[in-house]
C-alpha atoms as a PDB file:
ATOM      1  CA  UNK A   1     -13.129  14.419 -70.501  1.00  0.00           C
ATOM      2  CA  UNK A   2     -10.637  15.423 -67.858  1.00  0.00           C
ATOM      3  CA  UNK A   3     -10.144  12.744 -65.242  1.00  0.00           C
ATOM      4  CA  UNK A   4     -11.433  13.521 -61.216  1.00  0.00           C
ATOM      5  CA  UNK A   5      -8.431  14.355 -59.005  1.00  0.00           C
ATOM      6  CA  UNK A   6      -8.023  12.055 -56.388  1.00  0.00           C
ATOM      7  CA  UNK A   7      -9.927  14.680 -53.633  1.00  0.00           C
ATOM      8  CA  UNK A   8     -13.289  14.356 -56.261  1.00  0.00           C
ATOM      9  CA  UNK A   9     -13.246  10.956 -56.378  1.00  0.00           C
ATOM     10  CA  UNK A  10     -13.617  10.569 -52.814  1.00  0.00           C
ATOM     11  CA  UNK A  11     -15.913  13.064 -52.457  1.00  0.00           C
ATOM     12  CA  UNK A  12     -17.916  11.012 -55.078  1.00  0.00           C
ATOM     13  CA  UNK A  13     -17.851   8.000 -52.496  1.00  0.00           C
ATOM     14  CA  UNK A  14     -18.582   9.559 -49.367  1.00  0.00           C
ATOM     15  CA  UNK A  15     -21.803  11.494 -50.780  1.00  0.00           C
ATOM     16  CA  UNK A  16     -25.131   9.699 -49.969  1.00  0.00           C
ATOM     17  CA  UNK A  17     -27.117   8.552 -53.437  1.00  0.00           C
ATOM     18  CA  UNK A  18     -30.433  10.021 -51.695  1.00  0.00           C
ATOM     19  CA  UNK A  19     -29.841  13.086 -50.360  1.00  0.00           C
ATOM     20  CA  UNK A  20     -27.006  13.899 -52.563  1.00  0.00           C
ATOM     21  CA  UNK A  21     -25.063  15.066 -49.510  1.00  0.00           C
ATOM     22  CA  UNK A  22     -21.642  13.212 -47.168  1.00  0.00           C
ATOM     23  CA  UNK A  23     -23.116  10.481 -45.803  1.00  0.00           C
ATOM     24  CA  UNK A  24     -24.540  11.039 -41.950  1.00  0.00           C
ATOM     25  CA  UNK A  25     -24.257   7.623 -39.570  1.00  0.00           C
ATOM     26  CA  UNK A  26     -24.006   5.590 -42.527  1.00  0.00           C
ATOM     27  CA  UNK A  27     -25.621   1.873 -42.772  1.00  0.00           C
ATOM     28  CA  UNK A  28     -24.847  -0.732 -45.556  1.00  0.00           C
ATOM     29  CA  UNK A  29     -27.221  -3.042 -46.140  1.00  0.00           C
ATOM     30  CA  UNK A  30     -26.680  -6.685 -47.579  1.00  0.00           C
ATOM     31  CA  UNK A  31     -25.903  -5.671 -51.294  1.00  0.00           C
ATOM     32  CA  UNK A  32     -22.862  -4.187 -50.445  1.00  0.00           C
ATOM     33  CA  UNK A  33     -24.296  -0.465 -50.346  1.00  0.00           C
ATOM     34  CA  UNK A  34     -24.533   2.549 -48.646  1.00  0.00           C
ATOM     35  CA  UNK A  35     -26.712   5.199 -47.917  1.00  0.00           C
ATOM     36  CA  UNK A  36     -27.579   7.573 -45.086  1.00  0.00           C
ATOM     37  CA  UNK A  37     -29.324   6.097 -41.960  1.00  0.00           C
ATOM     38  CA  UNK A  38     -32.161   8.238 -41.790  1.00  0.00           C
ATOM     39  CA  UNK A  39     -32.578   8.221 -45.961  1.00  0.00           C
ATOM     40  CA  UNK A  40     -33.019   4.830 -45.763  1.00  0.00           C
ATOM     41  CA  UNK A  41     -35.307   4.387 -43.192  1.00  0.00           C
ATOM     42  CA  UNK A  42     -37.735   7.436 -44.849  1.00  0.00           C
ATOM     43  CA  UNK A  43     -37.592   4.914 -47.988  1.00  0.00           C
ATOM     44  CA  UNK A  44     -38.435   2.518 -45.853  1.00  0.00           C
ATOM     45  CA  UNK A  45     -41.411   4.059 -44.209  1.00  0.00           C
ATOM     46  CA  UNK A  46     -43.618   2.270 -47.139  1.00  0.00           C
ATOM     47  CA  UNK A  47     -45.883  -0.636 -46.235  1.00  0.00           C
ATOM     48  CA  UNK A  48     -44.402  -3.162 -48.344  1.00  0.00           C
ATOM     49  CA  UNK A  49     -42.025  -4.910 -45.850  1.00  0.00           C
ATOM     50  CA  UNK A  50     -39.523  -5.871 -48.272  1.00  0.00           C
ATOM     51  CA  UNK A  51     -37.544  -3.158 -50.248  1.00  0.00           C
ATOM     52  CA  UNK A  52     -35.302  -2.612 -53.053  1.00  0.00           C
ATOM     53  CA  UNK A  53     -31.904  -0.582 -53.175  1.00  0.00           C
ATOM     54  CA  UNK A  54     -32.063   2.152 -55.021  1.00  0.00           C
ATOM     55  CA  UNK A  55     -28.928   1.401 -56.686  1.00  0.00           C
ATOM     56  CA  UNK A  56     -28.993  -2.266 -57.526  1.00  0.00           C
ATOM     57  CA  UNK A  57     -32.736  -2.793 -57.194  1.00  0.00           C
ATOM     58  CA  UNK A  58     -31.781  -6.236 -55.462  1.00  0.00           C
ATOM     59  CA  UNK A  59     -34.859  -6.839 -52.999  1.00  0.00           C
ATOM     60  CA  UNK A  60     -33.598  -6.376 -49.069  1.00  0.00           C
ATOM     61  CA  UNK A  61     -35.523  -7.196 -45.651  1.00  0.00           C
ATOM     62  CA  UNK A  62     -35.497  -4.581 -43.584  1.00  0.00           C
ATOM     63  CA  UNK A  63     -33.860  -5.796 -40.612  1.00  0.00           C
ATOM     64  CA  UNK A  64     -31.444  -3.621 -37.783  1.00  0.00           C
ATOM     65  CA  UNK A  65     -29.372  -1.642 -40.135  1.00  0.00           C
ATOM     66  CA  UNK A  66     -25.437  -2.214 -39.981  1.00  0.00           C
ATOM     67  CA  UNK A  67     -23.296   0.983 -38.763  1.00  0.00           C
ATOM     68  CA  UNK A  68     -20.442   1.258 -42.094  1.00  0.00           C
ATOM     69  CA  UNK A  69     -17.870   2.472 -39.221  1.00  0.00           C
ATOM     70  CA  UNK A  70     -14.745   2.570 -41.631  1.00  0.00           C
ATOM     71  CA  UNK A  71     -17.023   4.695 -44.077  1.00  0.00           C
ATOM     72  CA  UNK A  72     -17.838   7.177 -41.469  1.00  0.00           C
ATOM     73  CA  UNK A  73     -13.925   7.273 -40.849  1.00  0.00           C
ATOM     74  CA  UNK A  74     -13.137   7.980 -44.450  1.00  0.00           C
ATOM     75  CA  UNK A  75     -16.124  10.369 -44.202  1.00  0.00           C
ATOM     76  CA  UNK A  76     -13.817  12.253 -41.356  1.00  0.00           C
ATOM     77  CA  UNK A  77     -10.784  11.824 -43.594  1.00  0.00           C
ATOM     78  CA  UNK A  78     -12.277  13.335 -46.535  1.00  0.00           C
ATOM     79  CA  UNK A  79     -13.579  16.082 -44.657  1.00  0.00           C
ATOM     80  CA  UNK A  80     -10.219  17.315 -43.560  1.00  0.00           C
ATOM     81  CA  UNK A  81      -8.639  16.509 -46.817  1.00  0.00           C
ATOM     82  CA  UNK A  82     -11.529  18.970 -48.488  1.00  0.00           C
ATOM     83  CA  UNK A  83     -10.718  21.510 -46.213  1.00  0.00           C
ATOM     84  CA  UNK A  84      -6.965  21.844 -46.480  1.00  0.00           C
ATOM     85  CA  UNK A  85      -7.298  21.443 -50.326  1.00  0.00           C
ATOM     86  CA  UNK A  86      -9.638  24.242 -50.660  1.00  0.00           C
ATOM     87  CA  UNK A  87      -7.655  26.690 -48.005  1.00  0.00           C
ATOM     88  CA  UNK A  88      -4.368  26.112 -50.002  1.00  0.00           C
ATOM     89  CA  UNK A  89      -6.340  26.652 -53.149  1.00  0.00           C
ATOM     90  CA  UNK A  90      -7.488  29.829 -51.661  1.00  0.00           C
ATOM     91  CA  UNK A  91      -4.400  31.225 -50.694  1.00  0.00           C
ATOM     92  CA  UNK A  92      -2.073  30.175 -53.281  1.00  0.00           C
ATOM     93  CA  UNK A  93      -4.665  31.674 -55.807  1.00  0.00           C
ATOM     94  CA  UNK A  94      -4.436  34.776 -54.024  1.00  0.00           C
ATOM     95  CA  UNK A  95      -0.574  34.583 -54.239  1.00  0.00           C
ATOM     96  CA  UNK A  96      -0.503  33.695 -57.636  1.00  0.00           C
ATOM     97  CA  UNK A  97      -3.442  36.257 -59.038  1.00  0.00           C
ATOM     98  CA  UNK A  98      -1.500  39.486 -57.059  1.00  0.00           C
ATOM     99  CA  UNK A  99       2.675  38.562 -57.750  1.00  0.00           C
ATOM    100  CA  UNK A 100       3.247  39.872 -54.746  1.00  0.00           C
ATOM    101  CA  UNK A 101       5.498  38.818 -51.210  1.00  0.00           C
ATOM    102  CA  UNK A 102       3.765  37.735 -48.237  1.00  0.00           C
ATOM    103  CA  UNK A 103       3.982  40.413 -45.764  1.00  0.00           C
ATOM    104  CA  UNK A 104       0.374  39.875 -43.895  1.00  0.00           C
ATOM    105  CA  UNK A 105      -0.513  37.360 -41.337  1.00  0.00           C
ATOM    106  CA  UNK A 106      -4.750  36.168 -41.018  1.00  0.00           C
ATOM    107  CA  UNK A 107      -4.558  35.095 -37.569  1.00  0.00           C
ATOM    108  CA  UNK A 108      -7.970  33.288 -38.498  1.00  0.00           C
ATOM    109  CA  UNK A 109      -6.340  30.790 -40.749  1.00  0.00           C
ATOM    110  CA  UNK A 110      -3.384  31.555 -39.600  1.00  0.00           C
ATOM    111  CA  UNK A 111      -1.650  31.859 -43.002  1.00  0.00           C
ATOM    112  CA  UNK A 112       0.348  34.521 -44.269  1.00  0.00           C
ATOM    113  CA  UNK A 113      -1.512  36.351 -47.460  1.00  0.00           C
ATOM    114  CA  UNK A 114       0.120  39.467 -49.683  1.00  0.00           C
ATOM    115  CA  UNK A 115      -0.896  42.895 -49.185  1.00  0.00           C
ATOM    116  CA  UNK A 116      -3.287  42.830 -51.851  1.00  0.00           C
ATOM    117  CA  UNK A 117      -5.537  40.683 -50.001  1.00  0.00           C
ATOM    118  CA  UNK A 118      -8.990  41.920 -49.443  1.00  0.00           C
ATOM    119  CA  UNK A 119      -9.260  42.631 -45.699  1.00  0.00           C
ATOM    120  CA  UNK A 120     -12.730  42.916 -45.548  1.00  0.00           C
ATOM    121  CA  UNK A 121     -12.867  38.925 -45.843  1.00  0.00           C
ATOM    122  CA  UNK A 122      -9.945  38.536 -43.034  1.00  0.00           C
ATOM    123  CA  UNK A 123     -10.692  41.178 -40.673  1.00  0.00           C
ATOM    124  CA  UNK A 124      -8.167  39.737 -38.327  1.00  0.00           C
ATOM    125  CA  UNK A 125      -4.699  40.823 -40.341  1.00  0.00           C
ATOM    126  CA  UNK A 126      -1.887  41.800 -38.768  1.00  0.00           C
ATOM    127  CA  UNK A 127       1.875  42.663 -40.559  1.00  0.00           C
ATOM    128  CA  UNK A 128       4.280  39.869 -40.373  1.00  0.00           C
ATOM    129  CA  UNK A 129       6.301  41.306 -37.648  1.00  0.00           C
ATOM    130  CA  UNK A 130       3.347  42.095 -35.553  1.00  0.00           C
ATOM    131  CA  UNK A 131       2.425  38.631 -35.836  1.00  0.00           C
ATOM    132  CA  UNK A 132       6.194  37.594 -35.090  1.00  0.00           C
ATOM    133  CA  UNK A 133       6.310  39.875 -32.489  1.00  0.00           C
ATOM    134  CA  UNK A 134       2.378  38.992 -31.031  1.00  0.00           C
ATOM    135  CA  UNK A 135       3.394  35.280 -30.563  1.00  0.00           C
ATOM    136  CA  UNK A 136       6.688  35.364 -29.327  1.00  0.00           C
ATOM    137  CA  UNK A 137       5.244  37.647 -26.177  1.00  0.00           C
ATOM    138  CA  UNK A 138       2.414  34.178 -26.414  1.00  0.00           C
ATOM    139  CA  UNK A 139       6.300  31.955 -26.325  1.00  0.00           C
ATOM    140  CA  UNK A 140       7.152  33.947 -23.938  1.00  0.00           C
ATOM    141  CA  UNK A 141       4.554  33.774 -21.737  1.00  0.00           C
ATOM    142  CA  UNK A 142       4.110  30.391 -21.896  1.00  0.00           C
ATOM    143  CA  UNK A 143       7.908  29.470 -21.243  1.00  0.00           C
ATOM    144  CA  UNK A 144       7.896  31.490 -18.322  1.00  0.00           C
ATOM    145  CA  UNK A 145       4.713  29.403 -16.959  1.00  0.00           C
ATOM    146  CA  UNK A 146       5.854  26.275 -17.814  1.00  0.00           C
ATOM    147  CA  UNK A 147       9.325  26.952 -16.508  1.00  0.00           C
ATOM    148  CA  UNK A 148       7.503  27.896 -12.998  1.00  0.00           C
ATOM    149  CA  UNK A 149       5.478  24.741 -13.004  1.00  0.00           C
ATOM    150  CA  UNK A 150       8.936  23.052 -13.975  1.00  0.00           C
ATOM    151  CA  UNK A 151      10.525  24.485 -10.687  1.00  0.00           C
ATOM    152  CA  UNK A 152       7.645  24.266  -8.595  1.00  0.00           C
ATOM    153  CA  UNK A 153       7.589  20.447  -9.884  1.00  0.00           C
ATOM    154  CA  UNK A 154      11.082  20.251  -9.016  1.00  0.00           C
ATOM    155  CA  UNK A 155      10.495  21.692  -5.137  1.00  0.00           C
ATOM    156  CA  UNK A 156       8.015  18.677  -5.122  1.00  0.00           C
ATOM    157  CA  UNK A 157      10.490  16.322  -6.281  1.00  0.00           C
ATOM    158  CA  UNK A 158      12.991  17.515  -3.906  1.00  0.00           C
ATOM    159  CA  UNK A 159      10.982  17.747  -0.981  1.00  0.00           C
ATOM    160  CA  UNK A 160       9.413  14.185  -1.494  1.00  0.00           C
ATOM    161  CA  UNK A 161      12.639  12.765  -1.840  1.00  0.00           C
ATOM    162  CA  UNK A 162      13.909  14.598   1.401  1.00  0.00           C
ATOM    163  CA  UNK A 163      10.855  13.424   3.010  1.00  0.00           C
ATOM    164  CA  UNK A 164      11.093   9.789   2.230  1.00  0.00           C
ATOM    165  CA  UNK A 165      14.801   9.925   3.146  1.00  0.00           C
ATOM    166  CA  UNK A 166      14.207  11.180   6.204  1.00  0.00           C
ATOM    167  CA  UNK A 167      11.031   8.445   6.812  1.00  0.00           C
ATOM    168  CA  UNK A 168      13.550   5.371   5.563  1.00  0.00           C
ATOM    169  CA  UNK A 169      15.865   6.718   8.067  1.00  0.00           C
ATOM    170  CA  UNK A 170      12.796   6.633  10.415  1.00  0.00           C
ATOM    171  CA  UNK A 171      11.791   3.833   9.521  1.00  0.00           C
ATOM    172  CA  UNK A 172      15.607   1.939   9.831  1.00  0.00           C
ATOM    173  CA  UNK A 173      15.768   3.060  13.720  1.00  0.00           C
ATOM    174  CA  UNK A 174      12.449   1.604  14.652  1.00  0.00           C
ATOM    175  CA  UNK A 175      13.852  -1.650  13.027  1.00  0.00           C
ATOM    176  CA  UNK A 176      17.333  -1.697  14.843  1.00  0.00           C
ATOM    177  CA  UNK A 177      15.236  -0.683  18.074  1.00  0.00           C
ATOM    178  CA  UNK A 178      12.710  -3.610  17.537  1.00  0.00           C
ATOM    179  CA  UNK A 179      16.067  -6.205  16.780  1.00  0.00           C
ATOM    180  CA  UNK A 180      17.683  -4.878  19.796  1.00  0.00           C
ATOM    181  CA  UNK A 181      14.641  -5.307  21.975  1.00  0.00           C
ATOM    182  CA  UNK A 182      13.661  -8.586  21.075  1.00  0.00           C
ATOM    183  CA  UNK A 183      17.736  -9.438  21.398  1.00  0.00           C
ATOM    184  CA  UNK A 184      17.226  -8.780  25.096  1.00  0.00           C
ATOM    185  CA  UNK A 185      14.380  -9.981  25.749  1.00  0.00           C
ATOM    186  CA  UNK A 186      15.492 -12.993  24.146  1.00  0.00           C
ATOM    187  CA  UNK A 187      18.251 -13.415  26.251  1.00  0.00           C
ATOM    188  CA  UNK A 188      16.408 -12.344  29.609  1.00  0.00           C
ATOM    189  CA  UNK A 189      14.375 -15.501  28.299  1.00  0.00           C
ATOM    190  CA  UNK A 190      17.414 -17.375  28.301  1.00  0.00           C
ATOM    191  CA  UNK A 191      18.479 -17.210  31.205  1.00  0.00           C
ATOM    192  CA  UNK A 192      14.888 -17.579  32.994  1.00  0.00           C
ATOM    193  CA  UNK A 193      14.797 -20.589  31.201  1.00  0.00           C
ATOM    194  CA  UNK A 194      18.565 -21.742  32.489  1.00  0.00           C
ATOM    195  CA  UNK A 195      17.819 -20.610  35.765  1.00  0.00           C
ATOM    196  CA  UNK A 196      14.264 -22.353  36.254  1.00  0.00           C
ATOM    197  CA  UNK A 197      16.115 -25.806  34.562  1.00  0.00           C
ATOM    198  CA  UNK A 198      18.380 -25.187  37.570  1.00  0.00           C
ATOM    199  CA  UNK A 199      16.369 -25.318  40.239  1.00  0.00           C
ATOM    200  CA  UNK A 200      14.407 -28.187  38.665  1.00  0.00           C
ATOM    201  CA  UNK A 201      17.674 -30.297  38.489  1.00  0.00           C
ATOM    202  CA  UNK A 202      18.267 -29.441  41.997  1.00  0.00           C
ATOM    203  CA  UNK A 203      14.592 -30.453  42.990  1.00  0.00           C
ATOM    204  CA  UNK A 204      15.086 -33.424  41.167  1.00  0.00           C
ATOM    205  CA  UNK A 205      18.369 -34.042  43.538  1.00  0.00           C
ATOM    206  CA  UNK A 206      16.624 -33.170  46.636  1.00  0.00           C
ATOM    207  CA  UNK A 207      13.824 -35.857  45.703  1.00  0.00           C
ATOM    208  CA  UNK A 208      16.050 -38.884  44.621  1.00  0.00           C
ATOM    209  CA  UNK A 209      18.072 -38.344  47.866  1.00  0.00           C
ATOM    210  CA  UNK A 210      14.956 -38.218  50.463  1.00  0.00           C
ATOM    211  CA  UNK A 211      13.729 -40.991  48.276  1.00  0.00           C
ATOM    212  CA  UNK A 212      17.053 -43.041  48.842  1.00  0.00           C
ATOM    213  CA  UNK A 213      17.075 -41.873  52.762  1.00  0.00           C
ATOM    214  CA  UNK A 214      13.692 -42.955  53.370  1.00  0.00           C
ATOM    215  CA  UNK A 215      13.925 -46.127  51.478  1.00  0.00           C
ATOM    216  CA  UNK A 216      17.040 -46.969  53.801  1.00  0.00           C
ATOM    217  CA  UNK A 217      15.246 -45.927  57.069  1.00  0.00           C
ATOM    218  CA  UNK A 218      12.466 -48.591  56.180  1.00  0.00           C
ATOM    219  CA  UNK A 219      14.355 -50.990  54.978  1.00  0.00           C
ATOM    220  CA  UNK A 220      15.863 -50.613  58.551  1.00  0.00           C
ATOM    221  CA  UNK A 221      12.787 -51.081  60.280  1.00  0.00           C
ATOM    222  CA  UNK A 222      11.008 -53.713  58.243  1.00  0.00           C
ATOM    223  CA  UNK A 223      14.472 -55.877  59.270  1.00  0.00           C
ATOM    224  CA  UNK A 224      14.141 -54.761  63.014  1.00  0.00           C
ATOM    225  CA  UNK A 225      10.460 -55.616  63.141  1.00  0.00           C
ATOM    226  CA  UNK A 226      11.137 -59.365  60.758  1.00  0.00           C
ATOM    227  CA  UNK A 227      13.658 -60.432  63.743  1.00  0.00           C
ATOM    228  CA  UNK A 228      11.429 -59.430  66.717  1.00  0.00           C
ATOM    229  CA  UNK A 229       8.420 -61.276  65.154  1.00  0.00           C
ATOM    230  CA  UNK A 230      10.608 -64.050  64.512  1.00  0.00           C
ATOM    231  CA  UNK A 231      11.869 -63.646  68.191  1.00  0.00           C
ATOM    232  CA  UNK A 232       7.857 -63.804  69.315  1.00  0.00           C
ATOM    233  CA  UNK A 233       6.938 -66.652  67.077  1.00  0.00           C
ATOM    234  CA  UNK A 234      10.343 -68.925  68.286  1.00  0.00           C
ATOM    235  CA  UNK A 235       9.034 -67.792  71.726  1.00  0.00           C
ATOM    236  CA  UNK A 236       5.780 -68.840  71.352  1.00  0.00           C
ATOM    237  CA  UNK A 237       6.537 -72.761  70.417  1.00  0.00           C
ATOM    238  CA  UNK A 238       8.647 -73.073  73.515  1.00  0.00           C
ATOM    239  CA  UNK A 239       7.457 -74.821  76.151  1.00  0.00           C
ATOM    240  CA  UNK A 240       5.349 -72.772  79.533  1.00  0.00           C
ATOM    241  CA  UNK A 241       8.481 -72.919  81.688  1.00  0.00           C
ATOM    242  CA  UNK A 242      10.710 -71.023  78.464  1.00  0.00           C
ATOM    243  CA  UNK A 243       7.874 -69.074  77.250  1.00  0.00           C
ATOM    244  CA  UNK A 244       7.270 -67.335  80.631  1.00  0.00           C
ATOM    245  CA  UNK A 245      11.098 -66.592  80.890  1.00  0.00           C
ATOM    246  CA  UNK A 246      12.078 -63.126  80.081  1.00  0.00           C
ATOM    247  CA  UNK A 247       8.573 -62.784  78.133  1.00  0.00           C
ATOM    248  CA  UNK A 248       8.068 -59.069  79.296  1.00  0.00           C
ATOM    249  CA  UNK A 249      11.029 -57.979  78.610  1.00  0.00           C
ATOM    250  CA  UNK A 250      10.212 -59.356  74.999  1.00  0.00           C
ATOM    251  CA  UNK A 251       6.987 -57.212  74.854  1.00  0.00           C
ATOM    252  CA  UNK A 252       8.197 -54.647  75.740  1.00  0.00           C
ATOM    253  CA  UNK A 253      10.742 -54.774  72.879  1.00  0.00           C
END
């Protein structure tokens, strides 16, 4: 017995053992296997709330079923892997089976085929240098958009970096204008302040000298006043004769 290739042997274990199909959102349930969602839960759908797998016959609960998310990736993988296995099959049979030199294009596949090929199951064949010629106009076409989008991209570029040039520069003469500014004001407030210290020294000046003047000037008095009241009292303990002599002219001092 010939031996599976390696693309049959993982069709074998992608293929659901109910519906005999690739597995759709498959589950895996405690036994270590796997089966279709939806197959599962019609098997499922008896009263008996306990159920065997149908593949090891070991009794499971049925409980929330467990997405198999790597299985559903190898599902995808196999998928492709079918696909490009079969299409190379196809064509190189066809090359093969007629001997003959690639001269058609299937835009469908987009494979070159011979001229034998039976157009009736590629109705979109075109020569080889139709096709050539077909998609470099496409190259062409699309290198002439891109390469506008490229310069318009590059205007952008340009002009934003122009623009922000032009709003550092901006941006730099407001600063020096603000510096400069404050730089005067700061001095204007420097010389308030040295002006206004000034004229507080000089109050202070004005103040100690009336102080000393008017100490000075009554000091003055308070002396004048101690002798004449020391004039009135001596007066006063002389006898009537003494006292009465010269006594208005001491009042009236």
């Amino acid at each position: 017995m010939a031996a599976e290739s390696p693309t049959e042997s993982l069709q074998e274990e992608v293929t659901c053992p109910v519906c005999l199909e690739d597995f759709t959102a498959p589950v895996t349930l405690e036994c270590g296997h796997n089966f279709c969602k939806a197959c599962l839960s019609r098997c499922w759908e008896a009263p008996d709330p306990a159920a065997s797998c149908l593949q090891c016959r070991d009794t499971v609960q049925q409980r929330p079923l467990r997405p198999n998310r790597q299985l559903a990736n190898v599902l995808e993988l196999a998928k492709h892997l079918s696909f490009q296995a079969a299409k190379r099959a196809r064509w190189g049979g066809m090359r093969v089976k007629h001997q003959e030199s690639l001269k058609l294009f299937c835009e469908e596949d987009q494979t070159p085929i011979c001229v034998v090929y039976d157009r009736s199951r590629a109705p979109t064949v075109v020569s080889i240098p139709e096709a050539v010629q077909e998609y470099k106009e496409k190259c062409v076409a699309h290198l002439k958009t891109l390469r506008e989008e490229r310069e318009m991209l590059l205007g952008w570029k340009v002009t934003g970096e122009g623009k922000s040039q032009e709003y550092l520069k901006q941006t730099q003469a407001e600063r020096q204008k603000i510096v400069a500014e404050f730089q005067q004001l700061r001095l204007f407030l420097e010389e308030q302040e040295q002006l206004l210290l000034a004229q507080l020294e000089k109050l202070d000046e004005e103040i100690v000298k009336f102080q000393t003047e008017t100490v000075s000037k009554l000091s003055a008095q308070i002396s004048s006043l101690s002798k004449l009241i020391d004039e009135l009292e001596r007066k006063w303990l002389k006898p009537a004769s003494e006292f009465l002599q010269d006594v208005r002219s001491t009042l009236s001092r």
